[in-house]
Protein backbone atom coordinates (compact mmCIF):
# COMPACT_ATOMS: atom_id res chain seq x y z
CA UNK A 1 14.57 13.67 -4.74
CA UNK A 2 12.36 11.27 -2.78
CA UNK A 3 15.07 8.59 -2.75
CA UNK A 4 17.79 10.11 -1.23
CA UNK A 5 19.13 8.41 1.89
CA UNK A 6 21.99 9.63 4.22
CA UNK A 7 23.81 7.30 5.90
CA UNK A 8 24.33 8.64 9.55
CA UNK A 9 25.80 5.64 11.71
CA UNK A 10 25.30 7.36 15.17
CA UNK A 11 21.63 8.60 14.42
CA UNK A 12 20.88 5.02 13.73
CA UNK A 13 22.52 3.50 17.32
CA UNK A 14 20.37 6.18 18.92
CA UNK A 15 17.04 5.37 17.47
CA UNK A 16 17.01 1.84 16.10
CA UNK A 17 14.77 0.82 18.46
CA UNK A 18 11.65 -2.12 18.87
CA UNK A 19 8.28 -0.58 17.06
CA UNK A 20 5.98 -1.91 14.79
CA UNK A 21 5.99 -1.83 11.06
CA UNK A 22 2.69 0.12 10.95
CA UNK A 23 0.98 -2.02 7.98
CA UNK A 24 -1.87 -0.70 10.48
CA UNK A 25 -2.65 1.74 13.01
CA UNK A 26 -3.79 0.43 15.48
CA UNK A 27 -1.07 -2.22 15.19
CA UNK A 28 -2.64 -6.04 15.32
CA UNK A 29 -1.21 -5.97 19.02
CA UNK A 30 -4.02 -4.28 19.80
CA UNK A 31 -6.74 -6.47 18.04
CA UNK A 32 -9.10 -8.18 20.86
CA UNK A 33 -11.83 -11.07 21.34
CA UNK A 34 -14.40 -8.59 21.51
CA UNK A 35 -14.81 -7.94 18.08
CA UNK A 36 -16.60 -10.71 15.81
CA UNK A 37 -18.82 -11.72 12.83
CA UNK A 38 -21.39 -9.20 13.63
CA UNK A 39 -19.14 -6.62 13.28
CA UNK A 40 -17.80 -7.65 10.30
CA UNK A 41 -21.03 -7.87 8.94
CA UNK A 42 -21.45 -4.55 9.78
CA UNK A 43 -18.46 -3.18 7.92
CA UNK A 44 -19.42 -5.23 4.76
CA UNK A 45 -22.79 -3.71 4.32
CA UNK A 46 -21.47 0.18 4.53
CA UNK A 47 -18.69 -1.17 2.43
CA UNK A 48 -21.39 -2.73 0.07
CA UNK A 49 -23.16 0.73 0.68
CA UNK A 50 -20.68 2.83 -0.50
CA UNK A 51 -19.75 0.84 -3.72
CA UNK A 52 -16.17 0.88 -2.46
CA UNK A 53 -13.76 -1.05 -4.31
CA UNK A 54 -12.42 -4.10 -3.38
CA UNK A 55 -8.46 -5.98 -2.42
CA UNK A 56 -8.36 -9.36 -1.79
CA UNK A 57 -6.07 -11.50 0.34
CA UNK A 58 -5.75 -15.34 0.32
CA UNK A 59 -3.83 -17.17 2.98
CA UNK A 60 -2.35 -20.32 1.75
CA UNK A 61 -0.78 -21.76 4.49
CA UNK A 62 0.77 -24.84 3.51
CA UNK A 63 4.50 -25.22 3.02
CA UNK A 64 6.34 -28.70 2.04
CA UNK A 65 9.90 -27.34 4.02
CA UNK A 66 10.49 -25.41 6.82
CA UNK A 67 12.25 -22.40 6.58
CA UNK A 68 13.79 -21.46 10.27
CA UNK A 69 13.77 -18.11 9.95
CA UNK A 70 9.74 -17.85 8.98
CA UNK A 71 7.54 -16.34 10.92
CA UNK A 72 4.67 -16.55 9.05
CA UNK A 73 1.25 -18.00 9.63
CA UNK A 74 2.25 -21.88 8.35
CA UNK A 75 1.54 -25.58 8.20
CA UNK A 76 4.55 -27.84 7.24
CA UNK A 77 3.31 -31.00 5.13
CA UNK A 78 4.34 -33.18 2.20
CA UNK A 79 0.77 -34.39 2.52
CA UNK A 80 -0.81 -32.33 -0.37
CA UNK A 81 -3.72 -33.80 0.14
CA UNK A 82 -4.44 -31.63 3.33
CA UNK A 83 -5.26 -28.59 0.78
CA UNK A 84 -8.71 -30.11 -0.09
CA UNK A 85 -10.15 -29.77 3.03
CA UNK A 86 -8.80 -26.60 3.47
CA UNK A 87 -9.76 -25.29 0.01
CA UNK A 88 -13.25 -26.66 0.75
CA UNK A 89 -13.65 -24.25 3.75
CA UNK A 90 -11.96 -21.22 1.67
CA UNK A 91 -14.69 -21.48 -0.88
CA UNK A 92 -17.11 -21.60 1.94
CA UNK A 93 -16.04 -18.64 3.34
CA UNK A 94 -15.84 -16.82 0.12
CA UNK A 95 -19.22 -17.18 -0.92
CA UNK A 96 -20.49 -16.28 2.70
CA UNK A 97 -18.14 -12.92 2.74
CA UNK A 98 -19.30 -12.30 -1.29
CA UNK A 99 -23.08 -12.58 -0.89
CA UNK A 100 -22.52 -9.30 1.93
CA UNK A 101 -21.29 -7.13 -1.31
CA UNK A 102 -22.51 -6.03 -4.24
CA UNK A 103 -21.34 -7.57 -7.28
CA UNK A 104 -20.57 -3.64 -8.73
CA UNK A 105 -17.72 -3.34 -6.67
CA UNK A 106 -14.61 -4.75 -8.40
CA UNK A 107 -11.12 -6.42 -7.28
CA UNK A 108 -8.76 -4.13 -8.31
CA UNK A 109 -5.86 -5.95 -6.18
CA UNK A 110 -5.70 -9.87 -5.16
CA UNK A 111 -2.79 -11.01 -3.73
CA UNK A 112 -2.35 -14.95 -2.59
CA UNK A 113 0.53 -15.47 0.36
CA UNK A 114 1.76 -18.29 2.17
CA UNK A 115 2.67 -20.62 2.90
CA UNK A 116 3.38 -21.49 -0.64
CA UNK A 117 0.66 -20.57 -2.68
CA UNK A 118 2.35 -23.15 -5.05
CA UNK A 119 1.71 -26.14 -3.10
CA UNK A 120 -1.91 -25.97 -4.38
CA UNK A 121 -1.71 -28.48 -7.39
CA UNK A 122 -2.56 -26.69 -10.91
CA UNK A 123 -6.38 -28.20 -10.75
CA UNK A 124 -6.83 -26.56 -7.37
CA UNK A 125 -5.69 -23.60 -8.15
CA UNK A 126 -7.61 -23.19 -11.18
CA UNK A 127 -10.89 -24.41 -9.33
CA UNK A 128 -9.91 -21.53 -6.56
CA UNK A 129 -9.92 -19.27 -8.96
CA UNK A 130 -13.08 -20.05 -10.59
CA UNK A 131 -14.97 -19.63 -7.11
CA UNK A 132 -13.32 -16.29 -6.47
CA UNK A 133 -14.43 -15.23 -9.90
CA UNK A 134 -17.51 -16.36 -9.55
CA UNK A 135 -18.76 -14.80 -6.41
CA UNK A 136 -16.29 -11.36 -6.90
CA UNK A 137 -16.25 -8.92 -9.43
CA UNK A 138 -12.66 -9.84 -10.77
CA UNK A 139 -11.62 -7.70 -13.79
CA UNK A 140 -10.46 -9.39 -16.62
CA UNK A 141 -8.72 -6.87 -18.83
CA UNK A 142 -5.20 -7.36 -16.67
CA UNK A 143 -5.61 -3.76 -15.34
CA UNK A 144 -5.87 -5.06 -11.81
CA UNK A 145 -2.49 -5.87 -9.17
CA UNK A 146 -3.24 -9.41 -9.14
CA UNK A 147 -0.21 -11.01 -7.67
CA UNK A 148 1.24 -14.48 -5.58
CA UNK A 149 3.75 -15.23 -3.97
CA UNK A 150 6.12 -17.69 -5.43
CA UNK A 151 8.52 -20.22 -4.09
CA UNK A 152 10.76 -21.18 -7.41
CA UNK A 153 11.58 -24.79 -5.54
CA UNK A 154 7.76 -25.28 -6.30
CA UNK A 155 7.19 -23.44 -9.59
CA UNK A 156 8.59 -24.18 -13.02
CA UNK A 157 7.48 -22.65 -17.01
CA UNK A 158 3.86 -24.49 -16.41
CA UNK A 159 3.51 -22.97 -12.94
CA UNK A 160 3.86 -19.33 -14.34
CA UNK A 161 1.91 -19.82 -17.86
CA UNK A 162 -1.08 -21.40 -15.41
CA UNK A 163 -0.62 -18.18 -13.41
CA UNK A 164 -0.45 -15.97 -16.36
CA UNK A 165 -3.67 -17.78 -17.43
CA UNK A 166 -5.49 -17.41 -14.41
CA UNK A 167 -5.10 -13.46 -14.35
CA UNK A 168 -2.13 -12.59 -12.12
CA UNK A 169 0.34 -10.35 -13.76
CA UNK A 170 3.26 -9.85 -10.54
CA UNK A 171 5.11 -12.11 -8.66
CA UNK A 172 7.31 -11.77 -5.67
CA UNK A 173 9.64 -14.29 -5.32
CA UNK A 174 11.35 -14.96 -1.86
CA UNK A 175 14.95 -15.76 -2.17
CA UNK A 176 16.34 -14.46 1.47
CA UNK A 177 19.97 -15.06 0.43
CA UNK A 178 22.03 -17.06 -2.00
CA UNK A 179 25.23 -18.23 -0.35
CA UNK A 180 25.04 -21.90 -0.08
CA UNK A 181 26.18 -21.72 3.86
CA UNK A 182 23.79 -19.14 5.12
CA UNK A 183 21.01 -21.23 3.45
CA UNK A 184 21.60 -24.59 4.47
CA UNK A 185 21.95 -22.86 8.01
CA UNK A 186 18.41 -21.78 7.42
CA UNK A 187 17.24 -24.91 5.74
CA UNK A 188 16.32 -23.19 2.30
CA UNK A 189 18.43 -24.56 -0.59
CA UNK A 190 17.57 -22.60 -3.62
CA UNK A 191 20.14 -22.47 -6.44
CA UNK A 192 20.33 -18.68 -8.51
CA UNK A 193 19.31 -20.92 -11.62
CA UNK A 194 15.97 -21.85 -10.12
CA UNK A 195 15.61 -18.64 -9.56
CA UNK A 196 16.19 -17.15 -12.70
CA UNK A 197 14.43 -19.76 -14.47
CA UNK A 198 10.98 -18.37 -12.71
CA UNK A 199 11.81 -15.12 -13.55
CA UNK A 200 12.64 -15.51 -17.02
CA UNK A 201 9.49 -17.20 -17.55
CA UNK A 202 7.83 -14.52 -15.79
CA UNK A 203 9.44 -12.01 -18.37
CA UNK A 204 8.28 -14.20 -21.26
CA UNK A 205 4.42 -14.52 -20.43
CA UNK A 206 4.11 -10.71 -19.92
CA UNK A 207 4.18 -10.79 -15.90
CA UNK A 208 3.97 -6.61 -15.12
CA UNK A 209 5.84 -6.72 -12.01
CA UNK A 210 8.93 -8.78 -9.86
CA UNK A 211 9.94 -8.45 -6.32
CA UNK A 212 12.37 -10.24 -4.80
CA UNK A 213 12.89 -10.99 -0.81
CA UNK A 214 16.04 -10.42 0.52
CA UNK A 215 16.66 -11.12 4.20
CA UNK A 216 19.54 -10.01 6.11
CA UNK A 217 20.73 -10.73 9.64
CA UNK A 218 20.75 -14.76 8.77
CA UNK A 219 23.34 -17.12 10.09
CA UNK A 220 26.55 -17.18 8.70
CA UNK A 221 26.22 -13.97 6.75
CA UNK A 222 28.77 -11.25 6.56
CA UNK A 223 28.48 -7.85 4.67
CA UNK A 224 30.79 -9.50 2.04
CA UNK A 225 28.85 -12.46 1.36
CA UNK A 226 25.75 -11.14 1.27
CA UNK A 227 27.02 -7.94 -0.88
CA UNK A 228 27.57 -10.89 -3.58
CA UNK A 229 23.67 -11.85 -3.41
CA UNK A 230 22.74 -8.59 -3.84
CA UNK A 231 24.85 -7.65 -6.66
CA UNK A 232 23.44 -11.72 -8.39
CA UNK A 233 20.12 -9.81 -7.43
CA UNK A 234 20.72 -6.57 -9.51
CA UNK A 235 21.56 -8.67 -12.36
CA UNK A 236 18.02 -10.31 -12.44
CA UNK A 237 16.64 -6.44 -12.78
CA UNK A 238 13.47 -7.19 -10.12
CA UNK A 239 11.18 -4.32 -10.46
CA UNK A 240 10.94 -4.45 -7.03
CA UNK A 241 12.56 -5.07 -3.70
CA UNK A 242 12.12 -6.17 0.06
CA UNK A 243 15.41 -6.01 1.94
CA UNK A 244 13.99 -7.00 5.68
CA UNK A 245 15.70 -6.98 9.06
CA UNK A 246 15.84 -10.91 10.25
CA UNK A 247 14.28 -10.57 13.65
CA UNK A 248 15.52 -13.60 16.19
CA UNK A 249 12.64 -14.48 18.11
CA UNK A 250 12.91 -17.81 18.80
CA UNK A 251 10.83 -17.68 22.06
CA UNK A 252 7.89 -16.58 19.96
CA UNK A 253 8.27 -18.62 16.69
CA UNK A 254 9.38 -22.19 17.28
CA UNK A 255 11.10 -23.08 14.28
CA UNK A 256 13.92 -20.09 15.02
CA UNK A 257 14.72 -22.35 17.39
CA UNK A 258 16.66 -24.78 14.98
CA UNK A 259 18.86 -21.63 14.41
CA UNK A 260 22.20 -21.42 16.58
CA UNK A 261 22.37 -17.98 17.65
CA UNK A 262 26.37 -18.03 18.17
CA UNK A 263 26.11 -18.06 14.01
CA UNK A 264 24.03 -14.84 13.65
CA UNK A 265 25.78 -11.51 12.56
CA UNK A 266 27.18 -9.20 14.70
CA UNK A 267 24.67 -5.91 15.26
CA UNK A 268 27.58 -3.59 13.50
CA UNK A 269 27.57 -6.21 10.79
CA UNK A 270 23.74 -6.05 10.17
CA UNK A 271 24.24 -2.57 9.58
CA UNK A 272 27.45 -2.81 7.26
CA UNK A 273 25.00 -5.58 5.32
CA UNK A 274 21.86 -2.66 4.99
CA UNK A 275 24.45 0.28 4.31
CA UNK A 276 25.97 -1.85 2.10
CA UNK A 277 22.88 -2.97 -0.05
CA UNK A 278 22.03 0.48 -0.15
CA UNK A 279 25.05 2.08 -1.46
CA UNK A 280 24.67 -1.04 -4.51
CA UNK A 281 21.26 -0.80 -5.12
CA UNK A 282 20.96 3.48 -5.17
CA UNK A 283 23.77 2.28 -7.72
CA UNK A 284 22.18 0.71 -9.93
CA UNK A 285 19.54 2.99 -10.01
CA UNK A 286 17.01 1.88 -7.28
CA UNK A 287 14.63 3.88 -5.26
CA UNK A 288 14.30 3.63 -1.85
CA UNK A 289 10.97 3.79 -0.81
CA UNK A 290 10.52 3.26 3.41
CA UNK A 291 10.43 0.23 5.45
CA UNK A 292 12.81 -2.31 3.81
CA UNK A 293 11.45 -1.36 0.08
CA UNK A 294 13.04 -0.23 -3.54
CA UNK A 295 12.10 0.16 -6.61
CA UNK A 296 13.20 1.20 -9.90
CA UNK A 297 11.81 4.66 -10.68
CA UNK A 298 9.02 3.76 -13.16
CA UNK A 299 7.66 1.48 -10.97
CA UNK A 300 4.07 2.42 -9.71
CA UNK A 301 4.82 2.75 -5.96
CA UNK A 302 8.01 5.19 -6.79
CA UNK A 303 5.69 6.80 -9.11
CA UNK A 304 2.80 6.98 -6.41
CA UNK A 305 5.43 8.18 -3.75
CA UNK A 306 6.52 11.54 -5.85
CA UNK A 307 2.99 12.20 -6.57
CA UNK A 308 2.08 11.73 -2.80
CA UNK A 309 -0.45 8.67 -3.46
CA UNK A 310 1.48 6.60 -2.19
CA UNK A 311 -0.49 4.38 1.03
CA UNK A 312 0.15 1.42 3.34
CA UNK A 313 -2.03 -1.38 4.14
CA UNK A 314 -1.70 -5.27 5.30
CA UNK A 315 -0.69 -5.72 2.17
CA UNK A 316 2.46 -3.42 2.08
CA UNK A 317 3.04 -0.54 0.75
CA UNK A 318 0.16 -0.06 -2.13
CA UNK A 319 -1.28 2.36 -4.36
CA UNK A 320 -4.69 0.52 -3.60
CA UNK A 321 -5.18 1.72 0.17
CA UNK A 322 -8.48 3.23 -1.06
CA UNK A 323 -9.96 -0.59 -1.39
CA UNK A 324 -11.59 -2.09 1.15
CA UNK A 325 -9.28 -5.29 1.81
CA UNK A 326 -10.85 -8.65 2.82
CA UNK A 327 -8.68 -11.17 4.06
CA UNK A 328 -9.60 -14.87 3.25
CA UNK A 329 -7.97 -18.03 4.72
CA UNK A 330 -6.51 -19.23 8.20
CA UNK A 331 -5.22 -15.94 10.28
CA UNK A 332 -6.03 -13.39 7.35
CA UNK A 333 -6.88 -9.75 8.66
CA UNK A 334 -9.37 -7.62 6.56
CA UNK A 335 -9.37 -3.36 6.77
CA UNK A 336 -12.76 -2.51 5.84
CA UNK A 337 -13.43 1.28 6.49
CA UNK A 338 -12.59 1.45 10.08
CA UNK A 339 -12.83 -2.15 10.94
CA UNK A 340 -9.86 -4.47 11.58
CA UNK A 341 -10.53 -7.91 12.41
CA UNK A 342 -8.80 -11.55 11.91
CA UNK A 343 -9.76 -14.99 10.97
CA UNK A 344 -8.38 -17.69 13.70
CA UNK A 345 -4.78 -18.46 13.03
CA UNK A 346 -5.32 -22.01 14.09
CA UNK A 347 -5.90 -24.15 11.26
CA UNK A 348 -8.09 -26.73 12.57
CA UNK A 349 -10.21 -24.00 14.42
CA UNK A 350 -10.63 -22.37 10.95
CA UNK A 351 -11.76 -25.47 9.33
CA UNK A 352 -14.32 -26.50 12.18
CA UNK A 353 -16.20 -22.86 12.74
CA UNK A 354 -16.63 -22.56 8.70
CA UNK A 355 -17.59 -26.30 9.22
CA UNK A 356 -20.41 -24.58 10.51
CA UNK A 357 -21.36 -22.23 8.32
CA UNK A 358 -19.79 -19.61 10.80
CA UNK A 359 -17.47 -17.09 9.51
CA UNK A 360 -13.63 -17.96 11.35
CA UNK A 361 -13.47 -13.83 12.58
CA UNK A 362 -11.57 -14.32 15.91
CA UNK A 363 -10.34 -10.58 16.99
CA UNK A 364 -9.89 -7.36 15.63
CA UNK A 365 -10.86 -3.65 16.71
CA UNK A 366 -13.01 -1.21 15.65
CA UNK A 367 -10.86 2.51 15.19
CA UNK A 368 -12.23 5.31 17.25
CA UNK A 369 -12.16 9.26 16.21
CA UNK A 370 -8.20 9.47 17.88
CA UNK A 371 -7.14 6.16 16.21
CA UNK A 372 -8.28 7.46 12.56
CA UNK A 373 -6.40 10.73 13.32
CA UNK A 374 -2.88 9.38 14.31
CA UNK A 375 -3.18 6.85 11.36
CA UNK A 376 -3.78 9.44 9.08
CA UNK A 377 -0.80 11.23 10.48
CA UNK A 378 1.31 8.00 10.94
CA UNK A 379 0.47 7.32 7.23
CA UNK A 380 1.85 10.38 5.97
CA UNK A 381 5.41 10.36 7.41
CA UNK A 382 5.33 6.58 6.41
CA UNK A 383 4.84 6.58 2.89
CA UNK A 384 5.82 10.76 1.83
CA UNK A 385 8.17 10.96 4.48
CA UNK A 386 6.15 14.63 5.21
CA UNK A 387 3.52 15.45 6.84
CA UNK A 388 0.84 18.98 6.42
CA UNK A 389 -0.31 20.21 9.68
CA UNK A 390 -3.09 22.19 7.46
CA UNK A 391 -4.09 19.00 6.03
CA UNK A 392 -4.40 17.12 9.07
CA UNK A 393 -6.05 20.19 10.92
CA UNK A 394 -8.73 20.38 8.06
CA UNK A 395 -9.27 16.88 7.84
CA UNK A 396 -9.91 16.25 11.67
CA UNK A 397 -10.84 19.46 12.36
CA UNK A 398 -8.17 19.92 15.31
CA UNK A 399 -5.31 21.96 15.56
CA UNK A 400 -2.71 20.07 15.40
CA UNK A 401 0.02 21.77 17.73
CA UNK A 402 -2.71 22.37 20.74
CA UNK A 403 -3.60 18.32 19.95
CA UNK A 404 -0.24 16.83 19.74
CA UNK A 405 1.32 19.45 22.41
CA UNK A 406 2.58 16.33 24.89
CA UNK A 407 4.79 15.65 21.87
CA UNK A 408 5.98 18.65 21.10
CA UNK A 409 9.55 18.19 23.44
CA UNK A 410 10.10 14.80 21.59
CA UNK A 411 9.49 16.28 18.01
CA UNK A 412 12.37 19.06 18.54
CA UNK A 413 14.59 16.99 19.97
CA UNK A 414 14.43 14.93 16.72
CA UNK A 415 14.46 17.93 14.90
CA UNK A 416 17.42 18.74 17.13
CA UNK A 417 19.09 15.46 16.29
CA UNK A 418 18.93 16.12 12.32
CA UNK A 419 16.14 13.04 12.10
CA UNK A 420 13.47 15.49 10.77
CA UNK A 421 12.94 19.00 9.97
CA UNK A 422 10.16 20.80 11.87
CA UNK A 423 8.58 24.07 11.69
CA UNK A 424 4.69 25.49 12.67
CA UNK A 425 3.43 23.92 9.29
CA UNK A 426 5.11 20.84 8.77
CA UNK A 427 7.34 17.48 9.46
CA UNK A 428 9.72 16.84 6.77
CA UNK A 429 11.66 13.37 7.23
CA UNK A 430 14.99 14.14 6.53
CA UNK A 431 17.38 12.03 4.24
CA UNK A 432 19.45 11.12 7.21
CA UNK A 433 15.78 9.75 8.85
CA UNK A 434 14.40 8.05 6.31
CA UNK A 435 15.70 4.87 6.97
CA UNK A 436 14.12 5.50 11.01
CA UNK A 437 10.87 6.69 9.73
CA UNK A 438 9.63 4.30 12.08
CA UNK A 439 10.94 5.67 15.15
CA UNK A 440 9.19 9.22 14.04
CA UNK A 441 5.63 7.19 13.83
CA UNK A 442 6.23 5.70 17.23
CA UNK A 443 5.80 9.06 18.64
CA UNK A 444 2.69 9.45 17.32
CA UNK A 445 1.32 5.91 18.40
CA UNK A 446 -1.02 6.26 21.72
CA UNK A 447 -0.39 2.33 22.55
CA UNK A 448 3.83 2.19 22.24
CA UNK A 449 3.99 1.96 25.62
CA UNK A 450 1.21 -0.15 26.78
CA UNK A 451 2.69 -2.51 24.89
CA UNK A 452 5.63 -5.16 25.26
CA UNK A 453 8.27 -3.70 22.79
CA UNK A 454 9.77 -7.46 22.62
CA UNK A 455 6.73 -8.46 20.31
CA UNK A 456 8.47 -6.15 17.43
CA UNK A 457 11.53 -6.40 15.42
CA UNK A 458 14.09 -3.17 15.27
CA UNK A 459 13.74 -0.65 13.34
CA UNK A 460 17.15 -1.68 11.65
């Protein structure tokens, strides 16, 4: 069984280390000013080209409350009226990005993220819509994965039948925790009945899919309070969901800041909380499917993961990796064929370069012929938790042993550990690595340690 996990308390002290989450490979640390419009250009006409199909991701950025623990691209307003402009220059940048593809090539996945994509009154969300269906080929018989994020302090029964309406059929609902302490100490008050009200409407108008956000590592948690939210959680039946690692950064994000460290669990505690949620939710029936996610076993990405279609993208894991993914709005990255590159994450920047009819691409990188080959490989042990040498070798024409030799001593040694099983045809992730899949893809990545391991989050 995919989902097995083996909880092995001394493997994880050993390698919970600082890596990336490799939604990419090359990771965005690596992304530079040397790559701009003309490249992205580029990448748009052999996507165009090619006929390949299309995911979409728009950046709302606006929030009316700060969360402390964010650290995601954000501005904090109760000034709705600083959407227009904002909206104004999405459009803009939609129909210059659109008139670079062919109409043929449809949106099988959309996804809006915040911010609070909900902040966006009901008019201006209907009028994005209409632009993005006007200018993409957006399917209208609900077969795509069109989903948004949702805040349920901003949404109520209208809010989801306007959503239903406008074509999205998921919705992934951040919650974090549900103890009244650990959220005022993180300055998000959200009652379970505000939650359940979103998701019940959600049920009612047909929604195909709900994940819920679960943080732990928060102030004032302990593995028995937040072993109640979960167990509240199971009760709401979310097809879906993200149990993340809070990462205390406050030298990089300033509103962590607000957050007294002397409140924040204990390391051993952070791992009683994830043991814990996974002993209740491989209870009640849950998959676990790699970095932070479960789902119930009819879901698509459990489904995808025991047929070995499984991929992982910017936008998580996703049965869509074969799209070409455009990201629209302030600080959203686009992965078309072997292109990465980012819009400016500074709103008024943004605003100002589409101001003039320029497209906001600030950095990015273009992947060379070793970059394709250890994503490809990183990929595999990600999502399948295996890996083919043959598959690899025929793929890249290398041989993979004579290529990867350096890494050889590290690879048994893992082996050695009980992390993974290897042999001359194969990496298998073992169930007592699974939750450290991470630390198996570091190996692989040619930039670890170039790079400043304080810019990533543990792997626990």
């Amino acid at each position: 069984m995919l989902d097995a996990i083996r909880w092995d308390s001394d493997l994880i002290r050993r390698y919970d280390l600082a890596g990336p989450r490799y939604t990419s490979y090359p990771t965005a640390v690596q992304f530079h000013g040397q790559v701009g419009t003309f490249d992205l250009f580029h990448a748009l006409r052999d996507s165009r080209k090619a006929l390949r199909p299309l995911s979409l991701y728009v950046h709302v950025p606006f929030c009316a409350n700060i969360c402390y623990y964010c650290a995601c691209n954000k501005v904090i307003t109760k000034d709705r009226g600083r959407a227009a402009p904002y909206l104004q220059r999405l459009e803009q940048e939609i129909q210059l990005i659109a008139c670079h593809l062919d109409p043929a090539q449809k949106v099988e996945q959309l996804h809006f993220g915040g911010g609070t994509p909900t902040f966006l009154s009901h008019d201006e969300l209907r009028q994005l819509m209409a632009h993005l269906r006007k200018h993409f080929n957006l399917l209208d018989d609900d077969s795509g994965d069109y989903g948004i994020e949702i805040d349920p302090r901003e949404a109520d029964w209208s809010t989801m039948g306007l959503l239903r309406e406008l074509g999205f059929n998921r919705v992934s609902i951040g919650l974090q925790d549900l103890d009244p302490a650990v959220q005022r100490a993180v300055n998000r008050l959200q009652s379970l009945e505000e939650t359940r009200a979103v998701i019940d409407a959600a049920r009612t108008l047909q929604f195909r899919s709900i994940n819920i956000d679960l943080i732990y590592g928060l102030p004032k948690q302990t593995p028995e309070n937040f072993a109640r939210t979960v167990e509240e959680v199971i009760s709401l039946q979310p097809d879906r969901l993200s149990v993340f690692n809070y990462a205390h950064l406050p030298e990089r994000f300033m509103p962590q800041r607000r957050i007294n460290g002397n409140e924040l669990p204990a390391p051993a505690q952070k791992l009683e909380m994830l043991e814990r949620t996974i002993e209740q939710l491989t209870a009640a029936g849950y998959r676990y499917i790699g970095m932070d996610h479960f789902a119930l076993p009819d879901d698509e990405l459990a489904i995808a993961q025991e047929e070995e279609t499984l991929q992982r993208n910017f936008q998580g894991y996703t049965t869509h990796g074969h799209c070409d993914l455009i990201g629209l709005g302030v600080s959203a990255i686009s992965q078309i064929g072997d292109l990465y590159c980012q819009n400016s994450s500074d709103l008024n920047e943004y605003q100002n370069t589409l101001a003039a009819a320029q497209l906001a691409t600030s950095r990015g990188l273009v992947c060379n012929a070793d970059d394709r080959l250890r994503r490809a490989v990183i990929q595999q042990l990600i999502c399948n938790f295996s890996l083919q040498f043959a598959e690899i070798e025929q793929q890249f024409n290398i041989d993979f042993q004579g290529y990867f030799g350096a890494l050889w001593p590290q690879l048994q040694g893992m082996a050695s550990d009980g992390l993974i099983e290897l042999d001359r045809e194969r990496i298998t992730v073992l169930p007592a690595g699974r939750l450290l899949v991470r630390s198996v893809c570091m190996v692989f990545d040619a930039y670890l340690e170039q790079q400043n391991r304080q810019r990533f989050s543990r792997v626990i």
